[in-house]
Protein backbone atom coordinates (compact mmCIF):
# COMPACT_ATOMS: atom_id res chain seq x y z
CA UNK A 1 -19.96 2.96 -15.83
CA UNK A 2 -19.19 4.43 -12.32
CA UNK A 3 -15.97 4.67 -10.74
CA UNK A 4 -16.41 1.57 -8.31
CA UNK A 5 -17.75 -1.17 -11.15
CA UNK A 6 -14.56 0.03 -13.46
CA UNK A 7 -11.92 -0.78 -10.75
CA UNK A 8 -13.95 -4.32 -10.21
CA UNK A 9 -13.72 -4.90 -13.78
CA UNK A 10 -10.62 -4.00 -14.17
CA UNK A 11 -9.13 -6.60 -11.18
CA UNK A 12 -11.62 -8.86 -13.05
CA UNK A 13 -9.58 -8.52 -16.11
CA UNK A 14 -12.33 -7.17 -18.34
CA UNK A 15 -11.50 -4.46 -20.65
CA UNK A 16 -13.72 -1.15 -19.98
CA UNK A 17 -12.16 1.08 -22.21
CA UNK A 18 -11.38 3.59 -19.04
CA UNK A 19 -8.25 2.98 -17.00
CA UNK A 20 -8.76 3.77 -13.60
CA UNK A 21 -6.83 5.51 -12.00
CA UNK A 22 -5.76 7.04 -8.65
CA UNK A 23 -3.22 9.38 -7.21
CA UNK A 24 -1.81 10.31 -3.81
CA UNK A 25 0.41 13.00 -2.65
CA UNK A 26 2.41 13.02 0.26
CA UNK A 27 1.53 15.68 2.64
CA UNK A 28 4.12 18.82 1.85
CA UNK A 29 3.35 17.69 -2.10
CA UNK A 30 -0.07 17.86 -1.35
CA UNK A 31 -0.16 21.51 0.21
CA UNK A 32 2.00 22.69 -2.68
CA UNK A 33 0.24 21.49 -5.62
CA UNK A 34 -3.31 22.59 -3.70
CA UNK A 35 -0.97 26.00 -3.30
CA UNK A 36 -0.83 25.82 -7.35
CA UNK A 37 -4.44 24.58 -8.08
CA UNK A 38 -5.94 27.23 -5.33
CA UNK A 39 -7.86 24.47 -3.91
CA UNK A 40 -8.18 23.10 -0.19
CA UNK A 41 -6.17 20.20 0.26
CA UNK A 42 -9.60 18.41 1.26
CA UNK A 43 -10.86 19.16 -2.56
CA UNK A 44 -7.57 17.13 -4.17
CA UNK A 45 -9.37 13.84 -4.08
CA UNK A 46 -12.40 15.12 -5.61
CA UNK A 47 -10.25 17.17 -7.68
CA UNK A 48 -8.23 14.39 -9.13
CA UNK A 49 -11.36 12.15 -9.53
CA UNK A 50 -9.58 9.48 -7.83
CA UNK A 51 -11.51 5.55 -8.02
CA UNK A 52 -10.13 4.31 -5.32
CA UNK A 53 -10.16 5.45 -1.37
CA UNK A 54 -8.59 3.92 1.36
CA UNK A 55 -9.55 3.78 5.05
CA UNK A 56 -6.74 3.64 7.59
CA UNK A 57 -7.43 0.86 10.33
CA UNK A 58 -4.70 2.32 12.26
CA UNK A 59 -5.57 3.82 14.98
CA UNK A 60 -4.55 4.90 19.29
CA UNK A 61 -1.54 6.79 17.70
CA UNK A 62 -0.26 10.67 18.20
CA UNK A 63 2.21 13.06 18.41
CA UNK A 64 4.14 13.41 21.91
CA UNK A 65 5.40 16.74 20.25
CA UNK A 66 6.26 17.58 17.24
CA UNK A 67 7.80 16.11 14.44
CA UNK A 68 7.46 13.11 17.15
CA UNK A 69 4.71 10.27 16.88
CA UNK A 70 3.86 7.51 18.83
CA UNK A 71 2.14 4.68 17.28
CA UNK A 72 -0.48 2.80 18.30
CA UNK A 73 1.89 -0.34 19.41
CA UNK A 74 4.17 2.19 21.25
CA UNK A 75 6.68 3.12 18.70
CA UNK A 76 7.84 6.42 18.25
CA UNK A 77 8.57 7.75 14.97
CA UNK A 78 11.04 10.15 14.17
CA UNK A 79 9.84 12.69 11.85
CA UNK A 80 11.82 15.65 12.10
CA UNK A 81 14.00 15.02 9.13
CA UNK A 82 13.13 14.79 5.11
CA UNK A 83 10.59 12.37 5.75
CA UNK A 84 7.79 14.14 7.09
CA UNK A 85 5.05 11.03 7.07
CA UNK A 86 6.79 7.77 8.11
CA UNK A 87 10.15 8.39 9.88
CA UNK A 88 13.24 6.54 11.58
CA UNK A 89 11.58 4.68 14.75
CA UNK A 90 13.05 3.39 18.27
CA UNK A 91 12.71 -0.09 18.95
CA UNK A 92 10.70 -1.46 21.73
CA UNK A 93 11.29 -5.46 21.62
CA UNK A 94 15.42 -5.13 21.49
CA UNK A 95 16.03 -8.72 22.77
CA UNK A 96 14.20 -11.65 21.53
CA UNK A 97 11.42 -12.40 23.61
CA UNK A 98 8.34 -10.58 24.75
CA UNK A 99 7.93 -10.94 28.16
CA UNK A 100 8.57 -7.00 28.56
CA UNK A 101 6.11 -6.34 26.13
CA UNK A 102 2.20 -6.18 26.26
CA UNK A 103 0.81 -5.87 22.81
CA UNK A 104 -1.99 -3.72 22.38
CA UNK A 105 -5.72 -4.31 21.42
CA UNK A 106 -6.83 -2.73 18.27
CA UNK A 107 -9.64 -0.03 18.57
CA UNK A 108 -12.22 -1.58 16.93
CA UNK A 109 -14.72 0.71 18.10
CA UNK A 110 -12.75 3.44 16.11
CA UNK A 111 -11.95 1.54 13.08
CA UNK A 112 -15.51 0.75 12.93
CA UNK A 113 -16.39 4.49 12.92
CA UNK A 114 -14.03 5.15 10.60
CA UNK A 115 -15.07 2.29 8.11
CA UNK A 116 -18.72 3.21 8.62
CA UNK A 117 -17.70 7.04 7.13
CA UNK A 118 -16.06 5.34 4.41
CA UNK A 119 -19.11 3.54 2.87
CA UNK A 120 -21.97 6.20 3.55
CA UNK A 121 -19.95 8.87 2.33
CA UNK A 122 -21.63 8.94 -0.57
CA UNK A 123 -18.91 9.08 -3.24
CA UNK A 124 -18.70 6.21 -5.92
CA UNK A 125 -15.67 4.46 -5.18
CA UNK A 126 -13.50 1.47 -4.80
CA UNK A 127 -13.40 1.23 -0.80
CA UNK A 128 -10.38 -0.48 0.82
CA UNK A 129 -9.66 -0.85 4.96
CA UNK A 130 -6.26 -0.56 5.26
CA UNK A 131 -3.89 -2.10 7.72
CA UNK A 132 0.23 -0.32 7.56
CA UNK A 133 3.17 -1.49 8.84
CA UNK A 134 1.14 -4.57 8.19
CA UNK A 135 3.33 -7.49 8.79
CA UNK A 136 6.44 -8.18 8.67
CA UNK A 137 7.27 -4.06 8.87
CA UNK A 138 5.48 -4.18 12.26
CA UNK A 139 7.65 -7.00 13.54
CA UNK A 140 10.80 -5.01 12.45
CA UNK A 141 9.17 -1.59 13.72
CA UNK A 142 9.02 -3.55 17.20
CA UNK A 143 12.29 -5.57 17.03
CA UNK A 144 14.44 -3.78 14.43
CA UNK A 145 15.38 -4.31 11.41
CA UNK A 146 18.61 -5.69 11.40
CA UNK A 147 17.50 -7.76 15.11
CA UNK A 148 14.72 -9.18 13.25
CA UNK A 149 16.63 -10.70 10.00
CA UNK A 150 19.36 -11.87 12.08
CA UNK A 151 17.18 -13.74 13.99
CA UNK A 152 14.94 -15.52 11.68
CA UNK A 153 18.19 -17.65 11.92
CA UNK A 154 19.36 -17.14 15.23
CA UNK A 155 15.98 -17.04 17.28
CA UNK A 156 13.73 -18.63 14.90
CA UNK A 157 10.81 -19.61 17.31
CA UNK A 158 10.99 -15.66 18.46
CA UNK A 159 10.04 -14.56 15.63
CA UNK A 160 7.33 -17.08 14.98
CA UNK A 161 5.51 -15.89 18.37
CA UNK A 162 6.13 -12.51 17.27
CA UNK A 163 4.54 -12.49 13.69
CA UNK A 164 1.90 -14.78 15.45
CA UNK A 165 0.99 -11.93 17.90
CA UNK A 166 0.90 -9.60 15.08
CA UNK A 167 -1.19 -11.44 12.90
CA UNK A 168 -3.72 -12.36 15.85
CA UNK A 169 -4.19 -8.36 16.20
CA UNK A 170 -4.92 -7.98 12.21
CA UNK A 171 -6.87 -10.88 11.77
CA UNK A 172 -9.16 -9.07 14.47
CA UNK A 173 -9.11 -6.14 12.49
CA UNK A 174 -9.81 -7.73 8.93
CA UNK A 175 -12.85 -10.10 10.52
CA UNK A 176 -14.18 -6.55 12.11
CA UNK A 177 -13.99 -4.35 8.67
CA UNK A 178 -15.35 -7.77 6.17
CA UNK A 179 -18.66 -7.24 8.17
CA UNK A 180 -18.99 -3.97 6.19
CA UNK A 181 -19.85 -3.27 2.69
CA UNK A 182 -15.94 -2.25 1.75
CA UNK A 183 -14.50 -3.76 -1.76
CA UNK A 184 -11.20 -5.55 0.08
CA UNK A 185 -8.69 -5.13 2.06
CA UNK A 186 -5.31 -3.29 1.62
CA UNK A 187 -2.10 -4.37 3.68
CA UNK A 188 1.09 -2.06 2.98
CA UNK A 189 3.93 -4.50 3.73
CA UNK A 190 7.27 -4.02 2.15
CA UNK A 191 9.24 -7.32 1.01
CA UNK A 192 12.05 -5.71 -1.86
CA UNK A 193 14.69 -3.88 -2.33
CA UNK A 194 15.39 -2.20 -6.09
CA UNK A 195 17.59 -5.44 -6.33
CA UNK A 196 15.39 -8.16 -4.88
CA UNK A 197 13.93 -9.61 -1.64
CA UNK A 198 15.30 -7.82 1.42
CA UNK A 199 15.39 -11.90 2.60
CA UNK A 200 15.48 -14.89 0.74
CA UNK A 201 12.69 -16.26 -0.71
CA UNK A 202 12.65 -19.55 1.73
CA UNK A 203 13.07 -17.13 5.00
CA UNK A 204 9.96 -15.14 3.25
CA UNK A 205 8.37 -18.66 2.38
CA UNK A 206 8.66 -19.97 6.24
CA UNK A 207 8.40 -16.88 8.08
CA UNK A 208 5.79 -13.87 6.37
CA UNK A 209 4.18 -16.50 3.73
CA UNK A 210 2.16 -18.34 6.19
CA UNK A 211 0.57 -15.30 8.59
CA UNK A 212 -0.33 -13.40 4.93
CA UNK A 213 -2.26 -16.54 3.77
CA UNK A 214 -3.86 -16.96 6.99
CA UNK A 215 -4.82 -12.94 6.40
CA UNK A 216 -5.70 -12.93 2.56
CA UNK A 217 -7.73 -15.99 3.41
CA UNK A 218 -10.06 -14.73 6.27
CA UNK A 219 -11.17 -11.75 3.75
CA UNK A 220 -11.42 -13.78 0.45
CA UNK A 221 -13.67 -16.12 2.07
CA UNK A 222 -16.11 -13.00 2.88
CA UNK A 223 -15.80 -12.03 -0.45
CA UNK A 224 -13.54 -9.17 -0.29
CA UNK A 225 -10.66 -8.26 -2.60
CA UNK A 226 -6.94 -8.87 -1.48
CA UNK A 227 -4.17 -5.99 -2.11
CA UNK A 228 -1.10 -5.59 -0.96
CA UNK A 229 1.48 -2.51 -1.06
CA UNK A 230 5.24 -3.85 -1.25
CA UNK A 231 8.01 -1.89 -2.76
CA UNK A 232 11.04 -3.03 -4.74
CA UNK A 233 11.73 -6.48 -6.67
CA UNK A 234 9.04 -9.10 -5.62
CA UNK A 235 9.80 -11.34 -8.45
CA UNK A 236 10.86 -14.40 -6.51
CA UNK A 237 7.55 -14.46 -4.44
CA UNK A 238 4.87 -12.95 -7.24
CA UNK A 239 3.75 -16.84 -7.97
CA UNK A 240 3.39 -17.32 -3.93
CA UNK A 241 1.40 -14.66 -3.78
CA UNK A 242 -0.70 -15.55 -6.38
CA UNK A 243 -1.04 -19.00 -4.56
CA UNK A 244 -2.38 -17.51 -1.66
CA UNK A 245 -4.90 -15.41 -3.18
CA UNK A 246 -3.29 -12.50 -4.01
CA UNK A 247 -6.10 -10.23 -6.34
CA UNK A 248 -3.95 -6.43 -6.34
CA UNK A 249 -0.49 -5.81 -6.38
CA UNK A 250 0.55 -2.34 -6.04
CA UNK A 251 3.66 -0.49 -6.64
CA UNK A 252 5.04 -1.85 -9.35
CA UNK A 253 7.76 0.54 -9.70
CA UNK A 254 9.31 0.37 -13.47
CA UNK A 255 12.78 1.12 -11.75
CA UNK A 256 13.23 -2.77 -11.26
CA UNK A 257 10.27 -4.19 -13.35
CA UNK A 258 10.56 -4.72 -17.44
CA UNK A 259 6.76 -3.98 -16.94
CA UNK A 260 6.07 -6.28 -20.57
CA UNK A 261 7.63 -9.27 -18.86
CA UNK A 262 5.97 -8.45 -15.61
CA UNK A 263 2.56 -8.05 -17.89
CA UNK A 264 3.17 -11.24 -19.99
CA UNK A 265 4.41 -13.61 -16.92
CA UNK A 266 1.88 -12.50 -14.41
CA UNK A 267 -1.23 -10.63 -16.09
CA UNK A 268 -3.44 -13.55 -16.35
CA UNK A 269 -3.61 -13.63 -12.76
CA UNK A 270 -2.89 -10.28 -10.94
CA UNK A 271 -3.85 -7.04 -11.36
CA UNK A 272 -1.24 -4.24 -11.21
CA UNK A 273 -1.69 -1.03 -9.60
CA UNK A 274 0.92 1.14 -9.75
CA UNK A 275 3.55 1.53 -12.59
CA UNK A 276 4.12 5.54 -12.72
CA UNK A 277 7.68 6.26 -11.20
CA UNK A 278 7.79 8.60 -8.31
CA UNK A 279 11.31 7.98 -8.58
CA UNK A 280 12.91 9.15 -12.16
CA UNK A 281 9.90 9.69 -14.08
CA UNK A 282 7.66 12.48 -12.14
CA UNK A 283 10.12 14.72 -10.77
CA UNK A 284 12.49 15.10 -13.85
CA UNK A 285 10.29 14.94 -17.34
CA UNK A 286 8.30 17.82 -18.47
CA UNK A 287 4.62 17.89 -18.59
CA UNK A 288 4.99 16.21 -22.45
CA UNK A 289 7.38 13.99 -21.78
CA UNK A 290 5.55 12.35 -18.77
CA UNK A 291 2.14 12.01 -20.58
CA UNK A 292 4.49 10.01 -23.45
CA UNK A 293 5.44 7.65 -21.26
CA UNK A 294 2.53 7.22 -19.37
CA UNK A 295 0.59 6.44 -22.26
CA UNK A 296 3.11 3.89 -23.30
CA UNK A 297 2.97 2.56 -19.68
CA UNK A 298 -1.07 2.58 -20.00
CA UNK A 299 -1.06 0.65 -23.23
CA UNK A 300 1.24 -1.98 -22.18
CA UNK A 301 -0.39 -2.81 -19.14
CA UNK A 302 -3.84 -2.07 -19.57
CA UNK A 303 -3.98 -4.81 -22.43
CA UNK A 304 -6.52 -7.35 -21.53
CA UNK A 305 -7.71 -5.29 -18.13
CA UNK A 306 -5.96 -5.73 -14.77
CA UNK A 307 -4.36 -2.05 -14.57
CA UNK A 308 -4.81 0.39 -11.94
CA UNK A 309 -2.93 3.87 -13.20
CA UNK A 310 -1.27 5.51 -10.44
CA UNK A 311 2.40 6.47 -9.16
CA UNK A 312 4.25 3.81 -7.45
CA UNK A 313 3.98 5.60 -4.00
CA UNK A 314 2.66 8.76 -2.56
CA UNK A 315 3.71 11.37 -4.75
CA UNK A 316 7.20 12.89 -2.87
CA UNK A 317 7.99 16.90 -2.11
CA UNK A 318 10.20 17.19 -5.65
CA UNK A 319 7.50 16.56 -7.90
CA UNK A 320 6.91 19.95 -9.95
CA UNK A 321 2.68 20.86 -9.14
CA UNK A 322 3.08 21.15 -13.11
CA UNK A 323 3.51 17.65 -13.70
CA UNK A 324 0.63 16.09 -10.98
CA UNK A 325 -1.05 18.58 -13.45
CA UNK A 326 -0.55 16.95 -16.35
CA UNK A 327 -0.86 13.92 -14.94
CA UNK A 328 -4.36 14.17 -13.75
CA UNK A 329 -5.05 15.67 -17.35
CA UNK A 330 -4.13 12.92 -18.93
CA UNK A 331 -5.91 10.25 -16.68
CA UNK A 332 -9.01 12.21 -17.06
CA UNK A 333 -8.75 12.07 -20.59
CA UNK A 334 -8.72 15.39 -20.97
């Protein structure tokens, strides 16, 4: 069975006997553990035999200078600090309206390009377009964070016209990328905290709930697969996802899951992609000690189908190359 037809089946909840699997490395992890392997850090996918690639939709970005990028709706990202790939950004929306702010056009031309690489590049794979800072993390990107909670109560309708102007740019960029032969669509949106929602679940329900739907919707309907990329406890909103169409959920980070519940509540009807902490699991246990619990992780959730084996995020800077080693091993089967 090839790498592309296992990932199907396992979303479809049919048991293949293989897990797949994939893992991702942030970008100073990366160059160490190629450092270790003596590999380019081009060769780690192939390396890894990953199942799943991902092509970035976002694009008219670039660093101003370094350590120092500006994204493609005008928001500069810090990066000169620990965090090397995302950063603290400025705001560029600090009151709440828009009339000093023109939103951009997407580059569809570009994405295009890019999305045409993806599918004649010859590899069989599970092939995703992916849209970051997808939602709700571009409307607090633009507006702030703290701006744009307080004013889901205080300036409701401004935030309505915001995350309508947002979802107006994706929906031109998911309608562009269904024309190709990709798998689905991937939206990296973060709703949790390690103790819940980062909002209640009836701000979530009236504000982010309706633009996702209107999103998951336009791609099921071309008969793509829907995943989406939120970290923390989702709990209160896994059932409103499912609702709306939901296929993938990925992290899944064991930190604030009991991932048996998680399994036995929600297994039926999502498949989980994710599961492997990043957090106190891969940069603490020795090379035995993390296959252990992976395989426990692997049986629990790989029960009926609907498991994608991977760490819950990009594998950070204080994971020892050893373990990603073992890791890999043990995914492989080896």
């Amino acid at each position: 069975m090839g790498k592309r037809e296992c990932v199907l089946d396992a979303i479809r909840h049919k048991g293949t006997g293989i897990v797949p699997y994939n893992v991702e490395l942030t970008s100073e992890e990366l160059a160490k553990v190629s450092d270790f392997l003596g590999i380019e850090k081009a060769g780690f996918f192939d390396w890894a035999g990953n199942y799943i690639e991902k092509c970035s939709c976002n694009f008219g970005g670039g660093y101003v200078k370094p350590d120092f990028y500006k994204d493609e709706f005008g928001v500069l990202w810090d990066r000169s600090g620990i965090d090397k790939d995302i950063g603290i950004c400025d705001i560029q929306i600090p009151e709440p309206n828009l009339n000093n702010y023109t939103f951009p056009e997407p580059d569809l031309k570009a994405i295009e390009e890019s999305i045409e690489k993806l599918v004649n590049n010859g590899r069989d794979t599970f092939k995703l377009a992916k849209i970051g800072l997808a939602y709700f993390e571009r409307a607090w990107s633009l507006a702030g964070m703290e701006n744009l909670l307080m004013n889901f109560l205080l300036e409701p309708d401004f935030c309505k016209e915001l995350l309508e102007k947002i979802l107006e740019y994706n929906l031109k960029i998911i309608e562009t990328v269904c024309e190709y032969d990709i798998d689905g669509v991937y939206l990296g949106d973060d709703y949790g905290q390690q103790t819940g929602l980062i909002m209640s679940p009836q701000t979530w329900r009236e504000f982010i709930k309706p633009g996702l739907a209107t999103m998951f919707d336009t791609a099921k309907k071309r008969g793509k697969i829907v995943a989406l990329h939120s970290c923390g406890d989702i709990s209160n909103i896994l059932s409103d996802l499912i609702d709306i169409g939901l296929d993938v959920y990925q992290t899944v980070q064991p930190e604030v899951y009991d991932l048996k519940k998680l399994k036995a509540e929600y297994g039926a009807d999502l498949a989980f992609w994710g599961c492997i902490s990043t957090q106190r699991l891969l940069p603490y246990a020795t090379p035995a000690e993390l296959k252990n619990v992976v395989n426990e992780t692997i049986a629990i959730m790989s029960e009926g189908g609907g498991f994608i084996a991977a760490p819950t995020h990009q594998v950070p800077a204080d994971v020892p190359a050893e373990n990603i080693l073992a890791l890999v091993e043990l995914l492989r089967g080896e």
